[in-house]
N, C-alpha and C. Protein backbone atom coordinates (compact mmCIF):
# COMPACT_ATOMS: atom_id res chain seq x y z
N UNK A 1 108.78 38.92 173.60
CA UNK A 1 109.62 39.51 172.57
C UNK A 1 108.85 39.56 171.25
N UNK A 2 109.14 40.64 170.40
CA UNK A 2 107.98 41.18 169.30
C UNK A 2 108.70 39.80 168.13
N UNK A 3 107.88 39.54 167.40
CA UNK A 3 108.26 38.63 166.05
C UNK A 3 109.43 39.86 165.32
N UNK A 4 110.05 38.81 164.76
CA UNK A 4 111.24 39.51 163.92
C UNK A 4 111.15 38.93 162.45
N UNK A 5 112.00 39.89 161.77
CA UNK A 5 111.92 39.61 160.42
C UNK A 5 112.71 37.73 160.66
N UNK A 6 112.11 36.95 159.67
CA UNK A 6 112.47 35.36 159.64
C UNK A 6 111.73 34.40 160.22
N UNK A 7 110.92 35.04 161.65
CA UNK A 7 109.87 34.58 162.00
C UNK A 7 108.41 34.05 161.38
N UNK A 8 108.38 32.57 161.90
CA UNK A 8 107.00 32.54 161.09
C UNK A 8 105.63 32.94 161.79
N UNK A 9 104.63 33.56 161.10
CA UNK A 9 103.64 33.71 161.79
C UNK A 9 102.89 32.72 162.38
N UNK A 10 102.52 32.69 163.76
CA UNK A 10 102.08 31.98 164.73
C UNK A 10 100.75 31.58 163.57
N UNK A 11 100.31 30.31 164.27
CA UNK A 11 99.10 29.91 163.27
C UNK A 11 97.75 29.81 165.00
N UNK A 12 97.17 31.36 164.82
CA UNK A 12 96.32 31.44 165.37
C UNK A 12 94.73 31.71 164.98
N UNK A 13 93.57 31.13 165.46
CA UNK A 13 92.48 31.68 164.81
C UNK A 13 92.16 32.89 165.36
N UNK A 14 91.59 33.53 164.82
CA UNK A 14 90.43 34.78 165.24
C UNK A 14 89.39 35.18 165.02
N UNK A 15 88.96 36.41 164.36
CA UNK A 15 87.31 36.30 164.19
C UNK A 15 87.53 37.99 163.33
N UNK A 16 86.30 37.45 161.88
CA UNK A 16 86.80 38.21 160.94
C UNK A 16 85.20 38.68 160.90
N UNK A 17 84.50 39.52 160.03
CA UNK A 17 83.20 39.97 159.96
C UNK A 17 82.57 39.49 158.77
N UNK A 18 81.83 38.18 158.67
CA UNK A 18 81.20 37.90 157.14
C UNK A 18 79.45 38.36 156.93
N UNK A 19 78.81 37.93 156.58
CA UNK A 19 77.78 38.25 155.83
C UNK A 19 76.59 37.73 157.11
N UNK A 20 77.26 36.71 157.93
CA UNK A 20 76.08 36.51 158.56
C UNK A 20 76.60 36.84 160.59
N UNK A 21 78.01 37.94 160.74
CA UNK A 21 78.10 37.80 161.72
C UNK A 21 79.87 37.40 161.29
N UNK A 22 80.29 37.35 162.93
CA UNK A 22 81.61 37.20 163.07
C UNK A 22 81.72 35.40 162.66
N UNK A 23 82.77 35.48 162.14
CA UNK A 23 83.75 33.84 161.49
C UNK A 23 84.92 34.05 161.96
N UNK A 24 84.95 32.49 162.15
CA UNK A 24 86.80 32.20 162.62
C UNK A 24 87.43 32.15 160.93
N UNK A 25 88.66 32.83 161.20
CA UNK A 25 89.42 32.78 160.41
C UNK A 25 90.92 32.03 160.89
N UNK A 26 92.04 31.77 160.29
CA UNK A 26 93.14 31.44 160.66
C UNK A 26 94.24 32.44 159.89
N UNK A 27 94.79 32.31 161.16
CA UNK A 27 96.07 33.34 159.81
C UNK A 27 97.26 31.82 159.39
N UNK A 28 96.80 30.76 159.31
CA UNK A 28 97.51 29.78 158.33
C UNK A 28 96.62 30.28 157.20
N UNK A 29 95.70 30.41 156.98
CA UNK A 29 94.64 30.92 155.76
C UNK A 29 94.86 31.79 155.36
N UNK A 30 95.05 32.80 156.17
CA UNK A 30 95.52 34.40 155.58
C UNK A 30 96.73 34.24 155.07
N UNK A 31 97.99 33.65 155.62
CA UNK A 31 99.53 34.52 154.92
C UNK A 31 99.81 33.03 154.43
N UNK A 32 99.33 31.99 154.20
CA UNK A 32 99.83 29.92 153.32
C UNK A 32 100.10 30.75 152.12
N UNK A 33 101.23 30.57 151.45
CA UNK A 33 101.13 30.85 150.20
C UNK A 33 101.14 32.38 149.42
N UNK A 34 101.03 32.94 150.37
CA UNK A 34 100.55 34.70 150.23
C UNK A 34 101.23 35.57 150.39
N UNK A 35 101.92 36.39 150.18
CA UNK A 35 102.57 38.16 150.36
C UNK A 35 100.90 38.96 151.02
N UNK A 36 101.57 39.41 152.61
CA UNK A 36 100.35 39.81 153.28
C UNK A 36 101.13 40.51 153.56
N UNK A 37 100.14 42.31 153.94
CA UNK A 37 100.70 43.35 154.92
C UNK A 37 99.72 43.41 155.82
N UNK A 38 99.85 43.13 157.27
CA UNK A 38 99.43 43.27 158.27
C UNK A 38 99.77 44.08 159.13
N UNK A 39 98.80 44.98 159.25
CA UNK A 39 98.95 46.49 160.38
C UNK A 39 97.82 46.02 161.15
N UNK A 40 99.14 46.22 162.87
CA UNK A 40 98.18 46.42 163.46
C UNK A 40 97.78 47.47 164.93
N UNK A 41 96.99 48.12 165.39
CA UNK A 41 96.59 49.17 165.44
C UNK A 41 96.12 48.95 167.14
N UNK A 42 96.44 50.05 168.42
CA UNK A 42 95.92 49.89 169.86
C UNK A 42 94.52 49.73 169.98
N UNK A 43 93.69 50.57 168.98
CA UNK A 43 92.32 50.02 168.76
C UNK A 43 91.72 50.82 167.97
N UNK A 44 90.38 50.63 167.48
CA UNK A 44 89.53 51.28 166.33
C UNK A 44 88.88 52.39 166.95
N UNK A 45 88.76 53.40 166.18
CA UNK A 45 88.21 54.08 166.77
C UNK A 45 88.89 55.52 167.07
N UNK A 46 90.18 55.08 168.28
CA UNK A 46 91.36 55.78 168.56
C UNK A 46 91.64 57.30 168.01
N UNK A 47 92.29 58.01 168.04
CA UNK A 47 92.54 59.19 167.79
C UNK A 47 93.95 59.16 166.12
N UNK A 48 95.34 58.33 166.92
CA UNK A 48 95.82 58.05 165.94
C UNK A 48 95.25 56.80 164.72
N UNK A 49 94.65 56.42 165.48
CA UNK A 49 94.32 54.87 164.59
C UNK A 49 93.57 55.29 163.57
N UNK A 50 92.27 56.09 163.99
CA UNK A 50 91.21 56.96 162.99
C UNK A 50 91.80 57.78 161.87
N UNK A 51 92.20 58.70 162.57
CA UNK A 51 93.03 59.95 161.92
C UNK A 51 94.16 59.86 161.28
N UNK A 52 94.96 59.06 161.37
CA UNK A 52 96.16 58.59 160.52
C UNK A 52 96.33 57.67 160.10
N UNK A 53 96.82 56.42 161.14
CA UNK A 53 97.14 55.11 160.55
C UNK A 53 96.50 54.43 159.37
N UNK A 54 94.97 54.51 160.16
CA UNK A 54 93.98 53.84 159.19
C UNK A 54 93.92 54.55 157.65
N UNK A 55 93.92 55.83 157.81
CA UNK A 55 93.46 56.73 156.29
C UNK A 55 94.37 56.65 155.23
N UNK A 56 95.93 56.36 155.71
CA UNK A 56 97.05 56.06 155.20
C UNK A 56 96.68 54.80 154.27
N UNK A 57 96.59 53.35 154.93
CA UNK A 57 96.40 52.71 154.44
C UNK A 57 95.07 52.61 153.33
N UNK A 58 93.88 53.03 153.65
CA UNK A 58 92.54 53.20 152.92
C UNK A 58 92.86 54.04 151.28
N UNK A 59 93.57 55.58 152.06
CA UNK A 59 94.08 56.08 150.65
C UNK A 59 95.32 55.39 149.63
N UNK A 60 96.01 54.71 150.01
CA UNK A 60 97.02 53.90 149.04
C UNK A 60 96.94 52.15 149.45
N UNK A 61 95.72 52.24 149.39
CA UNK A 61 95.52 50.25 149.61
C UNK A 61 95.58 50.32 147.89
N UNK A 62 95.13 50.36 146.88
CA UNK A 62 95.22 50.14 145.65
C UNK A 62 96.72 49.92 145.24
N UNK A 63 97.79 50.76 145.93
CA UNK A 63 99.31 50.52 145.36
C UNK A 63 99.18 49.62 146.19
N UNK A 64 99.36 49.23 147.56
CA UNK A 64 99.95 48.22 148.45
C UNK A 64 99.22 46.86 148.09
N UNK A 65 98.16 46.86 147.29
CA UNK A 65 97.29 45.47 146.67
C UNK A 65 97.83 45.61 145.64
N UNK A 66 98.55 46.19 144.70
CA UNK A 66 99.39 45.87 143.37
C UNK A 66 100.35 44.50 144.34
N UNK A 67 100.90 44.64 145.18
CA UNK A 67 102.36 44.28 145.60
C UNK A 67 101.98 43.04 146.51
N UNK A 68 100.72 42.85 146.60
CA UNK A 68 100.35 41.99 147.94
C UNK A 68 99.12 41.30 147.42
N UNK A 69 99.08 40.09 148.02
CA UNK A 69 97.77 39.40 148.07
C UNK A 69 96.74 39.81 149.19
N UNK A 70 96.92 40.52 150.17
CA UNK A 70 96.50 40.70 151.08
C UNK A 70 96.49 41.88 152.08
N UNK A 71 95.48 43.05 152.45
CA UNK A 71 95.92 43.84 153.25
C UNK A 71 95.24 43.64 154.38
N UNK A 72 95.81 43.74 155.36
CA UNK A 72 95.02 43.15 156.74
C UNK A 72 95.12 44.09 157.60
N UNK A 73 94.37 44.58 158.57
CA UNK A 73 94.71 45.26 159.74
C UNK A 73 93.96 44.38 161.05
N UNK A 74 94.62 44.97 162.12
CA UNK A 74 94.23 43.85 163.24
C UNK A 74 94.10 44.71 164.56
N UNK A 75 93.43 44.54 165.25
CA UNK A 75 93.45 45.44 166.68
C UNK A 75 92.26 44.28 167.46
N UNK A 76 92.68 44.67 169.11
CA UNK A 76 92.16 44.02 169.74
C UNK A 76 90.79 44.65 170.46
N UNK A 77 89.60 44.14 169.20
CA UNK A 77 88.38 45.08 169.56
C UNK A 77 87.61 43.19 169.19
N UNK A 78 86.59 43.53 169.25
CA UNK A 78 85.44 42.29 168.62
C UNK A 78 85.35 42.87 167.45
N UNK A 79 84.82 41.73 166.37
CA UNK A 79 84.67 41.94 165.09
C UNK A 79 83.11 43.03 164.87
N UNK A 80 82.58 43.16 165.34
CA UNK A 80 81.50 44.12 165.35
C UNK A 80 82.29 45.48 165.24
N UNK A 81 82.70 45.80 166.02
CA UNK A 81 83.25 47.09 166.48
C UNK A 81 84.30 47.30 165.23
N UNK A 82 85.59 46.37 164.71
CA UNK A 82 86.29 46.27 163.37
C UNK A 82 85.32 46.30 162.38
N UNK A 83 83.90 45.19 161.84
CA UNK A 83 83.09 46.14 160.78
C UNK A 83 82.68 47.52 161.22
N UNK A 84 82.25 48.36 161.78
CA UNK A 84 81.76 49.37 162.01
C UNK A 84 82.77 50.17 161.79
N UNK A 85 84.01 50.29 162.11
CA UNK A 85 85.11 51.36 161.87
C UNK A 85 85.54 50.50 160.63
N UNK A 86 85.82 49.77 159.66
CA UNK A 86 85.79 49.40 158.32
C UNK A 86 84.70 50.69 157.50
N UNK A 87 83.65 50.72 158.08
CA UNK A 87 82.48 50.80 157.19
C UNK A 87 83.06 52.75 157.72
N UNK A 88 82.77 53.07 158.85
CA UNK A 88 83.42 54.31 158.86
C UNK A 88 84.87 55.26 157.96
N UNK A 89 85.60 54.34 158.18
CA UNK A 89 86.64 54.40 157.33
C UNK A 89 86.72 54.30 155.68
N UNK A 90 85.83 54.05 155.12
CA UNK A 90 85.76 53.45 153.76
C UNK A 90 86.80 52.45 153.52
N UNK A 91 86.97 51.08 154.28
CA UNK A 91 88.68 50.55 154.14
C UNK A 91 87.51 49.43 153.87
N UNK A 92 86.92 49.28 152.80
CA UNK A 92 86.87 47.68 152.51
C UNK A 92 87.35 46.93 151.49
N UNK A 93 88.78 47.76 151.14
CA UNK A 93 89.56 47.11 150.52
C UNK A 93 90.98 46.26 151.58
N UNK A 94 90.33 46.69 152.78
CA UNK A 94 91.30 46.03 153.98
C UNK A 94 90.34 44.68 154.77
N UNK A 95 90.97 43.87 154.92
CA UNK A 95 90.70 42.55 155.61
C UNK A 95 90.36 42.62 156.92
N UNK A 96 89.60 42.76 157.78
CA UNK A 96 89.40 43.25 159.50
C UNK A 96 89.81 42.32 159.78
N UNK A 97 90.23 42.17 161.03
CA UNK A 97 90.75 41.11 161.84
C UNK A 97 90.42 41.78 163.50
N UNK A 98 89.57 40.80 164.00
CA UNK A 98 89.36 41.24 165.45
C UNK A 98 90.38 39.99 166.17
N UNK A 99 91.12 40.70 166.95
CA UNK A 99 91.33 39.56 167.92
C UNK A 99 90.83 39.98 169.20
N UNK A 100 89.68 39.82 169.49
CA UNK A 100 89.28 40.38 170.45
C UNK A 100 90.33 39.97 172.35
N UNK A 101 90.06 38.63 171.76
CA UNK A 101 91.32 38.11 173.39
C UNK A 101 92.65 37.84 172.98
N UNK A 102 92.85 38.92 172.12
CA UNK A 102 94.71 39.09 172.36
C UNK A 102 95.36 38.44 172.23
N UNK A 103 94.88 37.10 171.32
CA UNK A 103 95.45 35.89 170.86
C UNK A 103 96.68 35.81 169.99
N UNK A 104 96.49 36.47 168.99
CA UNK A 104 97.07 36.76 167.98
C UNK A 104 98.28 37.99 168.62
N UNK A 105 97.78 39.09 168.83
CA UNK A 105 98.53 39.79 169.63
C UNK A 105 100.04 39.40 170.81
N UNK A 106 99.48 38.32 171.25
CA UNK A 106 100.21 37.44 172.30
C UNK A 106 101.27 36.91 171.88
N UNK A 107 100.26 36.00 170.06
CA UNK A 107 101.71 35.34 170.12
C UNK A 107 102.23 35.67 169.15
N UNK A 108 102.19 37.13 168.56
CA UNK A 108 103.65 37.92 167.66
C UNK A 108 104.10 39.13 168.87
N UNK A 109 103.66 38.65 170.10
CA UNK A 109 104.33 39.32 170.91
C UNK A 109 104.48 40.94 171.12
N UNK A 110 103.24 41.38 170.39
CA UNK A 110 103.26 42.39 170.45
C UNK A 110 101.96 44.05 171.22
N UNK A 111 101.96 42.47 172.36
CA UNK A 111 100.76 43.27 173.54
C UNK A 111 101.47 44.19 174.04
N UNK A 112 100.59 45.41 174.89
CA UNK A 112 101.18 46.30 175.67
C UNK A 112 99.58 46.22 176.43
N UNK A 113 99.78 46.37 177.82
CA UNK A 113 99.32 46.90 179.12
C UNK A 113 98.85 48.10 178.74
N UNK A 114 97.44 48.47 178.34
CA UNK A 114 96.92 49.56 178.69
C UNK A 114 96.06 49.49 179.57
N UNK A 115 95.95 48.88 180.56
CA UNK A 115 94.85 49.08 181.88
C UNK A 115 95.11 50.06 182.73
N UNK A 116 96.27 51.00 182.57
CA UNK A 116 96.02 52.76 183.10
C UNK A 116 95.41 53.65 182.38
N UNK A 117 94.72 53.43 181.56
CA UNK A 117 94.27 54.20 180.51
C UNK A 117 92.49 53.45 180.31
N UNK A 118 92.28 52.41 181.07
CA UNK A 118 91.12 51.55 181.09
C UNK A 118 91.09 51.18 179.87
N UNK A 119 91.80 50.50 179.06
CA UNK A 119 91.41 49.77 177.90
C UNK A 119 92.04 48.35 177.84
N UNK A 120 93.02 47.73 179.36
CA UNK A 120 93.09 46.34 178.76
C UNK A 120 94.68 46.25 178.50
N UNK A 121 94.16 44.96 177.85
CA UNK A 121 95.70 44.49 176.76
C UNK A 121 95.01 45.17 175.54
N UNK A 122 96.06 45.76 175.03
CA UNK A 122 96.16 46.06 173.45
C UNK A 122 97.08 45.84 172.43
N UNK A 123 97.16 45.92 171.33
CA UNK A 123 98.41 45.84 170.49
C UNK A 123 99.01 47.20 170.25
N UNK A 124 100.71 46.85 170.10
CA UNK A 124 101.47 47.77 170.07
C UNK A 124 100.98 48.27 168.00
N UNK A 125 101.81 49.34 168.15
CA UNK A 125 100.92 49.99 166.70
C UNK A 125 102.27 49.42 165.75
N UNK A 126 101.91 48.52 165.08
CA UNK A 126 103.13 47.91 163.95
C UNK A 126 102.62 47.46 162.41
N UNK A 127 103.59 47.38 161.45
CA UNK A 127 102.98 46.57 160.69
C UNK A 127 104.43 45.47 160.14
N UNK A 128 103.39 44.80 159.52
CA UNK A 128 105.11 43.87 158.63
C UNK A 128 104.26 43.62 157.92
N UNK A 129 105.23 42.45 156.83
CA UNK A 129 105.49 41.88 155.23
C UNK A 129 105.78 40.90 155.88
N UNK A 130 104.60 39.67 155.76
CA UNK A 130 105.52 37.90 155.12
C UNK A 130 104.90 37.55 153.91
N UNK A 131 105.85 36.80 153.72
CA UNK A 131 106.15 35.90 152.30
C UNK A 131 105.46 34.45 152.59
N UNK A 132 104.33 33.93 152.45
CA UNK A 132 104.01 32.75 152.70
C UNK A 132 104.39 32.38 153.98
N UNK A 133 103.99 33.42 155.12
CA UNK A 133 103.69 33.34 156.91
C UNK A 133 105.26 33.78 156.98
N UNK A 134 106.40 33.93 156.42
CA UNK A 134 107.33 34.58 157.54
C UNK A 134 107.73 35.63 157.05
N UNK A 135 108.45 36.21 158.22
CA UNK A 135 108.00 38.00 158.10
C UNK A 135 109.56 38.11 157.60
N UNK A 136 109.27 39.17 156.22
CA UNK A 136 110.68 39.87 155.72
C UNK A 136 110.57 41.53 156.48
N UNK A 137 109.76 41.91 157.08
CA UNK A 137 109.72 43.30 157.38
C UNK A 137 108.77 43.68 158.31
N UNK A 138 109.38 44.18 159.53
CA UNK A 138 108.46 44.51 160.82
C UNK A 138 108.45 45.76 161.28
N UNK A 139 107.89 46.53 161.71
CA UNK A 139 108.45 47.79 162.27
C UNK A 139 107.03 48.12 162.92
N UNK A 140 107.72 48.76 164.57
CA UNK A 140 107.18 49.05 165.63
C UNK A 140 107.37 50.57 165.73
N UNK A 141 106.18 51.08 166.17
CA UNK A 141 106.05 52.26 166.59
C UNK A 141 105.87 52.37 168.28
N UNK A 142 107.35 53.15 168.77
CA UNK A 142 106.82 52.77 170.10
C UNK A 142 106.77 54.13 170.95
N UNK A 143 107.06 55.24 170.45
CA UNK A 143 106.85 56.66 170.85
C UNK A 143 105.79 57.37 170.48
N UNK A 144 104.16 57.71 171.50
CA UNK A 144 103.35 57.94 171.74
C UNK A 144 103.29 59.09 170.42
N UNK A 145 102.22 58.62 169.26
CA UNK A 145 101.64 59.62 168.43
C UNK A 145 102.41 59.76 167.43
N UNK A 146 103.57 58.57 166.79
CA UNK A 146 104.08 58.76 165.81
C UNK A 146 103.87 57.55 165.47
N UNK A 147 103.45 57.64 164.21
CA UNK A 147 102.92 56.81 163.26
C UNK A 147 104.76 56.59 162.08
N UNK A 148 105.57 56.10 162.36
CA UNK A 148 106.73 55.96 161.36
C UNK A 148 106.77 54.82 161.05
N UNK A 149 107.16 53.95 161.50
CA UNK A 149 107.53 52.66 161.00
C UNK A 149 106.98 51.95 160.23
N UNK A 150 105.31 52.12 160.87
CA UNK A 150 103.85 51.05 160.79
C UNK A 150 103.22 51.87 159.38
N UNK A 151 103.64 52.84 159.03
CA UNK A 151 102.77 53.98 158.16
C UNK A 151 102.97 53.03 156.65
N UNK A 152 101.82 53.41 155.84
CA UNK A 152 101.90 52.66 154.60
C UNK A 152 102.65 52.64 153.87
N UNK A 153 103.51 54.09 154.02
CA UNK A 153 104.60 54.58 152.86
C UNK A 153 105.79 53.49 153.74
N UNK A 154 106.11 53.64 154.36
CA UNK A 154 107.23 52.48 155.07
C UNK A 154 106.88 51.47 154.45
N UNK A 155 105.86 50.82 154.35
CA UNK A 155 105.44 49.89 153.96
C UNK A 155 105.73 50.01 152.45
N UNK A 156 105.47 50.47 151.71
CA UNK A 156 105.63 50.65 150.42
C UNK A 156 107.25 50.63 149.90
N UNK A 157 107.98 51.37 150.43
CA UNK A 157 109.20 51.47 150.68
C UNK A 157 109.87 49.70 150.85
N UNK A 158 109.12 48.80 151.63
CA UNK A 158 110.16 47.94 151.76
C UNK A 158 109.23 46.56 150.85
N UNK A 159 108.51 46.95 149.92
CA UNK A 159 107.78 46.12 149.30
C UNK A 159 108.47 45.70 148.10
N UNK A 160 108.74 44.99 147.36
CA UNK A 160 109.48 44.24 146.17
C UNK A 160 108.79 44.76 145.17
N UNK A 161 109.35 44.99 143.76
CA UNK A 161 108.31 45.19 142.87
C UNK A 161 107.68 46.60 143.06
């Protein structure tokens, strides 16, 4: 079952892209204390992920960092592959987050089965708002090629301030 608004975020590590190579990060580190928007995406690269989701956020990360300590996006690729579509994207005003083994994914419950399509477990395309790890605002996109819920302006829309 997907995390709901009231839920706290699972305190899982993962693996982020620093200066010398992939680092564990924790998302107790990321959202302790913090207003974070975390989108996250079936994978990098992708058709919608490239072409919409991501550009959304890249072009209005400056309003959504007025409102937030934090913009994060997350997909289940290795952190190599998340810097490289960062650096493609011009989004390095966004936080990468690889979970490459679906860790994180797992436990906000928001894997989907793409091994008919040969790609695996992936994450469903969502984003939310917590307030110091629990979530005031979630929204799932679950009809193939629409970007609504997870889109930045949604996001903006349910942001305080």
């Amino acid at each position: 079952m997907p995390i709901s608004v009231g839920d706290k975020i699972p305190d899982v590590t993962i693996k982020t892209i620093g200066p010398d190579g992939p680092e564990d990060i924790s998302t107790g580190d990321i959202f302790s204390g913090k207003r974070v928007v975390l989108f996250g995406v079936p994978g990098a690269f992708t058709p919608g992920c490239s072409n919409t989701h991501m550009p959304g956020f890249v072009i209005k990360a400056d309003k959504v960092l007025e409102k937030v300590d934090t913009l994060a996006c997350m997909s289940v690729n290795d952190a190599f592959v998340m810097r490289a579509w960062q650096k493609d994207q011009n989004a390095q005003a966004i936080l990468m987050l690889a979970d490459g083994n679906a860790e994180l994914t797992r436990a906000l419950g928001m894997e989907k089965d793409a091994s008919g399509a040969g790609m695996g477990i992936r994450s469903l395309r969502f984003a939310l708002i917590a307030e110091d790890g629990v979530v005031s605002y979630v929204g799932i996109d679950t009809e193939r090629g629409v970007i609504d819920k997870s889109s930045v302006d949604t996001i903006l829309e349910h942001l305080p301030g």
